[in-house]
PDB file of N, CA and C in Angstrom:
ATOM      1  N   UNK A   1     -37.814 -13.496   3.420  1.00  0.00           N
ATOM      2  CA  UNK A   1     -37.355 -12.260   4.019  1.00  0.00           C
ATOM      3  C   UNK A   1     -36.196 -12.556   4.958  1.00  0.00           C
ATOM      4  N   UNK A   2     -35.207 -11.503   4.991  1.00  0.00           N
ATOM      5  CA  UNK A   2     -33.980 -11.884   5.867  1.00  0.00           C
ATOM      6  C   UNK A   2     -34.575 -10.959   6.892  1.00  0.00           C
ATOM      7  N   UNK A   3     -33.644 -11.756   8.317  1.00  0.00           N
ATOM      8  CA  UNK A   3     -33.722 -10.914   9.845  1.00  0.00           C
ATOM      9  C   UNK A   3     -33.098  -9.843   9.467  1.00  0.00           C
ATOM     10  N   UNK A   4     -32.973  -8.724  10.579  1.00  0.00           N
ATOM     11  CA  UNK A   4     -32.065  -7.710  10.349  1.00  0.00           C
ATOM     12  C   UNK A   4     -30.512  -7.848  10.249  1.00  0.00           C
ATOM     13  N   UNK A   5     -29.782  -8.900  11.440  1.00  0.00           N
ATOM     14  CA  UNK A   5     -28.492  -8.969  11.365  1.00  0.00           C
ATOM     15  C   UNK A   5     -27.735  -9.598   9.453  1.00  0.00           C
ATOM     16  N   UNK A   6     -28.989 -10.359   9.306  1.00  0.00           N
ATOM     17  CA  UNK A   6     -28.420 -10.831   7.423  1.00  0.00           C
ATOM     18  C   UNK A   6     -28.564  -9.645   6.570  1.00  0.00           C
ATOM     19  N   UNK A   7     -29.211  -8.578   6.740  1.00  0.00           N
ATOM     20  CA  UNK A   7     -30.051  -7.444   5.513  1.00  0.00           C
ATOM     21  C   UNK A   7     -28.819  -7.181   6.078  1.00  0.00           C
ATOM     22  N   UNK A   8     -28.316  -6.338   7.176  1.00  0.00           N
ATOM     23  CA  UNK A   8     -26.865  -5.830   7.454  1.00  0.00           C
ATOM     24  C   UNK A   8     -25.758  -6.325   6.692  1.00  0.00           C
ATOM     25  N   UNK A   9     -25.637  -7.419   7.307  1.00  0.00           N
ATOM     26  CA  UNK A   9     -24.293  -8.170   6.499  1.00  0.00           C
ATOM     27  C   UNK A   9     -24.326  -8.257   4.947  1.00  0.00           C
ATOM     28  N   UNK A  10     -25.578  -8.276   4.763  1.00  0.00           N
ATOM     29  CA  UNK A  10     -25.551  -7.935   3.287  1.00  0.00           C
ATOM     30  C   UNK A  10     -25.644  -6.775   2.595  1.00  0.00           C
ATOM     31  N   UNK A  11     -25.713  -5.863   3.303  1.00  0.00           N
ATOM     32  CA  UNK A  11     -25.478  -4.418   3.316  1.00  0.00           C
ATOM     33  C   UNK A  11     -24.139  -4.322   2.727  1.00  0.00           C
ATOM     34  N   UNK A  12     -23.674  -4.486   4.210  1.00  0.00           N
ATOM     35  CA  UNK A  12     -21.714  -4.386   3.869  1.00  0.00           C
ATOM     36  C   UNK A  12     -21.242  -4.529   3.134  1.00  0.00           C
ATOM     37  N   UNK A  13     -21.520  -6.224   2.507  1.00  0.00           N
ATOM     38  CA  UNK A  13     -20.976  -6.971   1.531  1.00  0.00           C
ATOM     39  C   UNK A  13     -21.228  -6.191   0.473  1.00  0.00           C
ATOM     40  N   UNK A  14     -22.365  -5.794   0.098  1.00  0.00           N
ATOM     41  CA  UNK A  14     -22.784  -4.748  -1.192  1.00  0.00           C
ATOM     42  C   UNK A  14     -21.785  -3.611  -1.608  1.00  0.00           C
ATOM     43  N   UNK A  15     -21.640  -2.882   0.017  1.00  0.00           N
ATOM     44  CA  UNK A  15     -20.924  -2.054  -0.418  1.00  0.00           C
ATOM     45  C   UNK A  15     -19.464  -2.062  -0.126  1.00  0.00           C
ATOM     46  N   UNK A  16     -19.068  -3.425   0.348  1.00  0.00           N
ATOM     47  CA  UNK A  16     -17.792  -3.364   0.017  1.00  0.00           C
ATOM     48  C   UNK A  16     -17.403  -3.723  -1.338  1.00  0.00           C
ATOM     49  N   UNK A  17     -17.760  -4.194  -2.163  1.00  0.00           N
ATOM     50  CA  UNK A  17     -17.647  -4.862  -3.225  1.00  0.00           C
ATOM     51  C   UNK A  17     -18.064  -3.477  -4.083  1.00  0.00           C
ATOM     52  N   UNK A  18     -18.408  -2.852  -4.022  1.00  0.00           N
ATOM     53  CA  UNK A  18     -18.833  -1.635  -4.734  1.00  0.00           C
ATOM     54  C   UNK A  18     -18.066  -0.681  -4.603  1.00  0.00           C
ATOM     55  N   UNK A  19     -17.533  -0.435  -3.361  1.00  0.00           N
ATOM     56  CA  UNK A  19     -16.247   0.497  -3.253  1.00  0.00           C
ATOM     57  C   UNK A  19     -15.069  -0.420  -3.657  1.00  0.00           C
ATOM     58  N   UNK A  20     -14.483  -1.318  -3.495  1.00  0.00           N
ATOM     59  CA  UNK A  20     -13.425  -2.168  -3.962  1.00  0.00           C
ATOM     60  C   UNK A  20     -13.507  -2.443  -5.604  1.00  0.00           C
ATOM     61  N   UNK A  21     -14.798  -2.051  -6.765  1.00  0.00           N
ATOM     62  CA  UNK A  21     -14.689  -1.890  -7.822  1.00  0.00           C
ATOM     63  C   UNK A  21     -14.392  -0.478  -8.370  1.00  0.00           C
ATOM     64  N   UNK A  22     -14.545   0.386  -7.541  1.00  0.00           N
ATOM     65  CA  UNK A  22     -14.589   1.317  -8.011  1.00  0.00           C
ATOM     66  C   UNK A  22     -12.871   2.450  -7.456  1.00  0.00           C
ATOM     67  N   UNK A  23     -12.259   1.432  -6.346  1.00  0.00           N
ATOM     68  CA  UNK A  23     -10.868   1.489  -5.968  1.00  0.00           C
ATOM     69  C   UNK A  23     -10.163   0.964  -7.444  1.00  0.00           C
ATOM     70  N   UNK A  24     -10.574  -0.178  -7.752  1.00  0.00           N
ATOM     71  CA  UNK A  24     -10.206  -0.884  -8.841  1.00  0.00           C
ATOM     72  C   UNK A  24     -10.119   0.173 -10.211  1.00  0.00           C
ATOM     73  N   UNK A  25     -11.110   0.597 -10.639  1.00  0.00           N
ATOM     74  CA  UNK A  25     -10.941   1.260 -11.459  1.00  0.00           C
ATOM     75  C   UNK A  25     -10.242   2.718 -11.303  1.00  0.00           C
ATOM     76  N   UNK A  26     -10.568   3.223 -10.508  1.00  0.00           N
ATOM     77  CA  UNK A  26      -9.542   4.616 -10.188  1.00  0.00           C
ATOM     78  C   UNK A  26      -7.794   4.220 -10.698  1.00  0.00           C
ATOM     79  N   UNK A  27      -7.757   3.182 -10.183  1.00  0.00           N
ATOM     80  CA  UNK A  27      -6.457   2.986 -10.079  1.00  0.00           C
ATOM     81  C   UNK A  27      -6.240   2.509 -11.808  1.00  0.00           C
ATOM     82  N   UNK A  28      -6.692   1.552 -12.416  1.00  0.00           N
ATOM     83  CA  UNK A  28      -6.610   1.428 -13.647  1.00  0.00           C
ATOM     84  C   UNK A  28      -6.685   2.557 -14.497  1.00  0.00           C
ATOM     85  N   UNK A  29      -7.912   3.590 -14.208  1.00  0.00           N
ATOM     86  CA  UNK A  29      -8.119   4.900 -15.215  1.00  0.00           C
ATOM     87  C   UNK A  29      -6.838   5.915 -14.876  1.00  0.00           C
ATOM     88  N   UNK A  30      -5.815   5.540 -13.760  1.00  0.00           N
ATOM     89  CA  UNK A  30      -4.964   6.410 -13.294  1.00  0.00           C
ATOM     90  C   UNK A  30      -6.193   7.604 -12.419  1.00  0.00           C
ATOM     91  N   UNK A  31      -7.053   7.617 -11.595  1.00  0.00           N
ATOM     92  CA  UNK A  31      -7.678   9.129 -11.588  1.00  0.00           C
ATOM     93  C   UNK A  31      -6.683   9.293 -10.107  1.00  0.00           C
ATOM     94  N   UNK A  32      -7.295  10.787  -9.621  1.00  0.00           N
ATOM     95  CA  UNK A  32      -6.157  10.707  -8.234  1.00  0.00           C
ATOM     96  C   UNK A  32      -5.096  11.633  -8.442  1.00  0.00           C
ATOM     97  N   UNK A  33      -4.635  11.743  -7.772  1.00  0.00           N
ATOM     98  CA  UNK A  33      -3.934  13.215  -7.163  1.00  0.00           C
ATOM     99  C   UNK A  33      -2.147  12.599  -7.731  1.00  0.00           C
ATOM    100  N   UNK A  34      -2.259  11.258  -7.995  1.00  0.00           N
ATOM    101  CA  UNK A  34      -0.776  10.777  -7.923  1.00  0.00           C
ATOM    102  C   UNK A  34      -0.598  10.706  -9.790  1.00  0.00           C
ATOM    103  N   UNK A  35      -0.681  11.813 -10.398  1.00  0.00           N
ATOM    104  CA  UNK A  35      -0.561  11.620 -11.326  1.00  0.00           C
ATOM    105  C   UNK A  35       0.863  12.692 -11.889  1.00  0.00           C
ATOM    106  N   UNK A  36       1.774  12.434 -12.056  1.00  0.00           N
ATOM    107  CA  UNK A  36       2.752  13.436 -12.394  1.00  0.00           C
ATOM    108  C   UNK A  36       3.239  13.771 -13.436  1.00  0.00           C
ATOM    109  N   UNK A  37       3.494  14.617 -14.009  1.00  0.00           N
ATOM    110  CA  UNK A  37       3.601  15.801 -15.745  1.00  0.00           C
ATOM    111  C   UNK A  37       4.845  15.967 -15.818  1.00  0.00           C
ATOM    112  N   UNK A  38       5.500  15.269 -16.668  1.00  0.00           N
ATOM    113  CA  UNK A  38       6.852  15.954 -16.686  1.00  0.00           C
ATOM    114  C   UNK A  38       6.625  17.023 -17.308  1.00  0.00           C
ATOM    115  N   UNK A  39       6.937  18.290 -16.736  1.00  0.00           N
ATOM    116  CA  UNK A  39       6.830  19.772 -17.389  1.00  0.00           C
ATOM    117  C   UNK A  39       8.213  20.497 -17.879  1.00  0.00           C
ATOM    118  N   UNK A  40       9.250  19.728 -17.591  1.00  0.00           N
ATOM    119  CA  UNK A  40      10.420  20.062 -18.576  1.00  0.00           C
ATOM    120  C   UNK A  40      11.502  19.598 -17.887  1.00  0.00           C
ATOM    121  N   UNK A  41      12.931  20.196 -18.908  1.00  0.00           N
ATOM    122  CA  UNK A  41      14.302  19.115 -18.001  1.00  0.00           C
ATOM    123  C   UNK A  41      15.215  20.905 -17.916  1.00  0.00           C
ATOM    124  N   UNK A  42      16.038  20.555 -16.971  1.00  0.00           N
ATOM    125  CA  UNK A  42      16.460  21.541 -16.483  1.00  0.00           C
ATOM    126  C   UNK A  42      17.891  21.167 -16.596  1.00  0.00           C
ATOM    127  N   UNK A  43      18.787  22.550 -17.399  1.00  0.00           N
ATOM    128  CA  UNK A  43      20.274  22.463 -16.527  1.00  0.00           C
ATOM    129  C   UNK A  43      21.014  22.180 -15.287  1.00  0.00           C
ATOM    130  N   UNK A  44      19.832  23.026 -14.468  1.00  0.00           N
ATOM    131  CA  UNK A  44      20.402  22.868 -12.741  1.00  0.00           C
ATOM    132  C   UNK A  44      19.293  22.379 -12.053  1.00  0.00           C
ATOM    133  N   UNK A  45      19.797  21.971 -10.878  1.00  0.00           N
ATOM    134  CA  UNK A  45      18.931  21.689 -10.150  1.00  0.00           C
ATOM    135  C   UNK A  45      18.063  23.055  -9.571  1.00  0.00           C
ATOM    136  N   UNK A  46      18.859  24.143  -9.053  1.00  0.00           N
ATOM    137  CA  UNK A  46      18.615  25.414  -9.248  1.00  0.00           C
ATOM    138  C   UNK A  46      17.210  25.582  -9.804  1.00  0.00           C
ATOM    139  N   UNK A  47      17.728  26.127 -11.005  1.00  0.00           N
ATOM    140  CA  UNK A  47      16.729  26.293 -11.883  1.00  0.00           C
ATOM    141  C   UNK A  47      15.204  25.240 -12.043  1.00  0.00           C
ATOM    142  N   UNK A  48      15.536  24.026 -11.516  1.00  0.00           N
ATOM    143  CA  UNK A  48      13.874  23.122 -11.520  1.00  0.00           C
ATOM    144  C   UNK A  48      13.416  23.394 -10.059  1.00  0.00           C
ATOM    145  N   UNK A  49      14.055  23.867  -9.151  1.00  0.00           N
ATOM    146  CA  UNK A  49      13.756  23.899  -8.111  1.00  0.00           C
ATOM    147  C   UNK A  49      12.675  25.518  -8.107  1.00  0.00           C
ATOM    148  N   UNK A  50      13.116  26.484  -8.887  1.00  0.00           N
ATOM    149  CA  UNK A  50      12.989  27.640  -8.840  1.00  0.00           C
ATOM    150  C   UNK A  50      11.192  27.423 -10.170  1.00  0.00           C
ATOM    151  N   UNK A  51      11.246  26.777 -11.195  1.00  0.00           N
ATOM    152  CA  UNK A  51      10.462  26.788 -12.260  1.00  0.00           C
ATOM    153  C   UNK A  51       8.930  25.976 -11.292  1.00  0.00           C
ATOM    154  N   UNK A  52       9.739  24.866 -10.093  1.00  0.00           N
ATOM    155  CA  UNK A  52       9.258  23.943  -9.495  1.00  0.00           C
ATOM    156  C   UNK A  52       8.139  24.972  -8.379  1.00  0.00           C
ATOM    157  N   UNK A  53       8.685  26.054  -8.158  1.00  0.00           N
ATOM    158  CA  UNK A  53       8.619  26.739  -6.705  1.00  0.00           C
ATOM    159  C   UNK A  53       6.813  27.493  -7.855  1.00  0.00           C
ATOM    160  N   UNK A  54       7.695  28.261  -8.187  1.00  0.00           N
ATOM    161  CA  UNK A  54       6.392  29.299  -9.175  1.00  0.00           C
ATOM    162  C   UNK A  54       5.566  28.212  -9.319  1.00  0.00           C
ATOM    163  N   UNK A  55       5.675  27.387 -10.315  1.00  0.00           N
ATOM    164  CA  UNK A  55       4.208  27.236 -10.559  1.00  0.00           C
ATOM    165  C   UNK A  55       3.243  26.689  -9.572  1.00  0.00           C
ATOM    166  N   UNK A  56       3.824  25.706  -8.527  1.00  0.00           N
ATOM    167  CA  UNK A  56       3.057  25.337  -7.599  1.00  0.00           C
ATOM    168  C   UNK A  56       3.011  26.909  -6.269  1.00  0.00           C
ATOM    169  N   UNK A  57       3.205  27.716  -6.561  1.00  0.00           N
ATOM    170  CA  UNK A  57       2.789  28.851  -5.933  1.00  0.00           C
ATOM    171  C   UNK A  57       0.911  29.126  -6.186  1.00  0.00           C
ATOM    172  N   UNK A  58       0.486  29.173  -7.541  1.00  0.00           N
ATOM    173  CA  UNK A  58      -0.691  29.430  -8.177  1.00  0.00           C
ATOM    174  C   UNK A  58      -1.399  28.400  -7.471  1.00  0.00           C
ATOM    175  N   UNK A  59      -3.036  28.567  -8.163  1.00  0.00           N
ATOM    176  CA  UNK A  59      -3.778  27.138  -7.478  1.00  0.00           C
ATOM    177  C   UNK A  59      -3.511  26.048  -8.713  1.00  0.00           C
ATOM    178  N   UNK A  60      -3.154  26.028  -9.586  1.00  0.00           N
ATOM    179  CA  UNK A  60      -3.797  24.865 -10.467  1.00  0.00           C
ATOM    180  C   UNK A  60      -2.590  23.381 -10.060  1.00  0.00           C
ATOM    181  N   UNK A  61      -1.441  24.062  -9.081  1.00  0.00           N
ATOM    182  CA  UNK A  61      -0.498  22.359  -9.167  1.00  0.00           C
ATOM    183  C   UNK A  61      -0.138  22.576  -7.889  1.00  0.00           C
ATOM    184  N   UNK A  62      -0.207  21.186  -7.363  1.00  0.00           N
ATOM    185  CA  UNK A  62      -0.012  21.016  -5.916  1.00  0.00           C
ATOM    186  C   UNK A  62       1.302  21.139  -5.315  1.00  0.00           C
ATOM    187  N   UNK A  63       1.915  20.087  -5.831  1.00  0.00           N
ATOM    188  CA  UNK A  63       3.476  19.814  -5.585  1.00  0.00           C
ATOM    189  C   UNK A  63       4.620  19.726  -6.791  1.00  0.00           C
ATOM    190  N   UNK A  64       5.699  19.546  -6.517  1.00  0.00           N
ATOM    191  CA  UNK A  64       6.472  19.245  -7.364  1.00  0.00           C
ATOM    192  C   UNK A  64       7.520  18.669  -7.305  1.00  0.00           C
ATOM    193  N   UNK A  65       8.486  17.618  -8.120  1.00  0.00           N
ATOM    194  CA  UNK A  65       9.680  17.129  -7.618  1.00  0.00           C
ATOM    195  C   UNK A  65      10.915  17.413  -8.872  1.00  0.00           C
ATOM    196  N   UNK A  66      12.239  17.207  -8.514  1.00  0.00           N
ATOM    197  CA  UNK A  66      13.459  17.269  -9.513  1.00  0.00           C
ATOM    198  C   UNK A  66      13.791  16.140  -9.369  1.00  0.00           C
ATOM    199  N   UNK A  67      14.011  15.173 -10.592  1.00  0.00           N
ATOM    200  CA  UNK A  67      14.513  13.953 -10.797  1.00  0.00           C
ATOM    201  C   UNK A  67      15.769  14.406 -11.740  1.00  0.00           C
ATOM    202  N   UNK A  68      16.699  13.406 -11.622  1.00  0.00           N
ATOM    203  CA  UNK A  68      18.309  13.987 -12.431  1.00  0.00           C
ATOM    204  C   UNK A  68      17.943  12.795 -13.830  1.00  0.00           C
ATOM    205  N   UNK A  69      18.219  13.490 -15.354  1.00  0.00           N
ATOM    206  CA  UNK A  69      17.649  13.052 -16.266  1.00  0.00           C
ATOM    207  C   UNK A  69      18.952  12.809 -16.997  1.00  0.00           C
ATOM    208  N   UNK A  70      19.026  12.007 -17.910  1.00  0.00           N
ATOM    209  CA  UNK A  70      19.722  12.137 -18.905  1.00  0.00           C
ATOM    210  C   UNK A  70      19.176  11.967 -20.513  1.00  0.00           C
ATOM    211  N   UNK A  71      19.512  12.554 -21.556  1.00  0.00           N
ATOM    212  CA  UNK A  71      19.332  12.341 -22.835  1.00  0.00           C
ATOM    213  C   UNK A  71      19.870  10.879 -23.274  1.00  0.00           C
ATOM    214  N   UNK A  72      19.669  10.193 -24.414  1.00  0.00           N
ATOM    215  CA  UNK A  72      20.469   8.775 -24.755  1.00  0.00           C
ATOM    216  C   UNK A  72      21.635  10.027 -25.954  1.00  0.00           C
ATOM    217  N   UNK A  73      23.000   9.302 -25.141  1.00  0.00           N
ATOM    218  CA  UNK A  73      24.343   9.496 -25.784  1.00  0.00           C
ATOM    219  C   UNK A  73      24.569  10.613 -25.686  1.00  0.00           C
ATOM    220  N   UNK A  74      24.213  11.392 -24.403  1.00  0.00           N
ATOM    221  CA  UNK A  74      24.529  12.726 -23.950  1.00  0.00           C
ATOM    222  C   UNK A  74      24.795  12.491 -22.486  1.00  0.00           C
ATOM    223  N   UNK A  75      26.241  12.719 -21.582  1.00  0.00           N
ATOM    224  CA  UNK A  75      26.652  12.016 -20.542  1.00  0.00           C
ATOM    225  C   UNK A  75      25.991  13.132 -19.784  1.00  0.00           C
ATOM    226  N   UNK A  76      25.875  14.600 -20.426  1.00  0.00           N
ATOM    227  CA  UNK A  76      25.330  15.770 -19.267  1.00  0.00           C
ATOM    228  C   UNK A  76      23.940  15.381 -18.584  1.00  0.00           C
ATOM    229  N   UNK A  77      24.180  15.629 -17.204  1.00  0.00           N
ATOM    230  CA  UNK A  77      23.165  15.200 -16.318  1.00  0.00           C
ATOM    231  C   UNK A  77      22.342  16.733 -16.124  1.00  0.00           C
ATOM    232  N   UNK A  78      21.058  16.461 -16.568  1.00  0.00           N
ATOM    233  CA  UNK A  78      19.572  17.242 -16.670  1.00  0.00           C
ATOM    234  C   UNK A  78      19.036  17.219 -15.028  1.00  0.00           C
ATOM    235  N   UNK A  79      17.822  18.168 -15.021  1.00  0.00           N
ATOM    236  CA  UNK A  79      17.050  17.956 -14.019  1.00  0.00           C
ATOM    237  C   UNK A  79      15.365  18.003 -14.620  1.00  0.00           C
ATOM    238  N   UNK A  80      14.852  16.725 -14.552  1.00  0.00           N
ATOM    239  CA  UNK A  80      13.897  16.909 -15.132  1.00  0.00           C
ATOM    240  C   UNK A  80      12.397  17.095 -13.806  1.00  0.00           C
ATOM    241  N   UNK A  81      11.755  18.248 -14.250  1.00  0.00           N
ATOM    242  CA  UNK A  81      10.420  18.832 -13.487  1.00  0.00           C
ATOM    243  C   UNK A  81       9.305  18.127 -13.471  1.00  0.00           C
ATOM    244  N   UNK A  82       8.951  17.173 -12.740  1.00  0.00           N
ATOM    245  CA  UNK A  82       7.738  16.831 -12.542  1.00  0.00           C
ATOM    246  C   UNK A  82       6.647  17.460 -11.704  1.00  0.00           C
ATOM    247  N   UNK A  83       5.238  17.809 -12.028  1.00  0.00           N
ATOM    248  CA  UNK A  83       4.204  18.674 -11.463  1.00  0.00           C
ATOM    249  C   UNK A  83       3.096  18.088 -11.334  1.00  0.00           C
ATOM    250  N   UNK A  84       1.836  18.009 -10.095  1.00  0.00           N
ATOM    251  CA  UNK A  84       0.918  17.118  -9.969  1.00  0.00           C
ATOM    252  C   UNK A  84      -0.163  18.356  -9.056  1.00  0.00           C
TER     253      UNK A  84
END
């Protein structure tokens, strides 16, 4: 039988190792709030800012960002919508 201060420490240890597997996997399965959708590419910035605004108005998407995109062998610069 362990004293109390070892059942403790071995407490911890249990559950650090149990939360640090399960940090582990979140991050491998991708789960988590940091997951982002490209939901389309935009002419203007304008316009992703505005497509960006609506939908994260509703509940189902939190935030949103405009990244400047390009097509391959198309020099016109896009704005592409990411949503999370």
């Amino acid at each position: 039988m362990l004293d109390r201060s070892r059942q403790v420490l071995l407490g911890w240890a249990a559950l650090s190792f149990l939360l640090f597997g399960l940090l582990t996997l979140a991050v491998v399965q991708g789960w988590g709030p940091g997951n982002p959708f490209h939901f389309g590419t935009y002419y203007t910035l304008e316009y992703c800012h505005y497509y960006g605004q609506s939908l994260t108005s509703g509940p189902q998407f939190d935030s949103y960002s405009c990244y400047p995109y390009w097509y391959p062998n198309d020099p016109t610069q896009y704005w592409a919508l990411y949503i999370w």
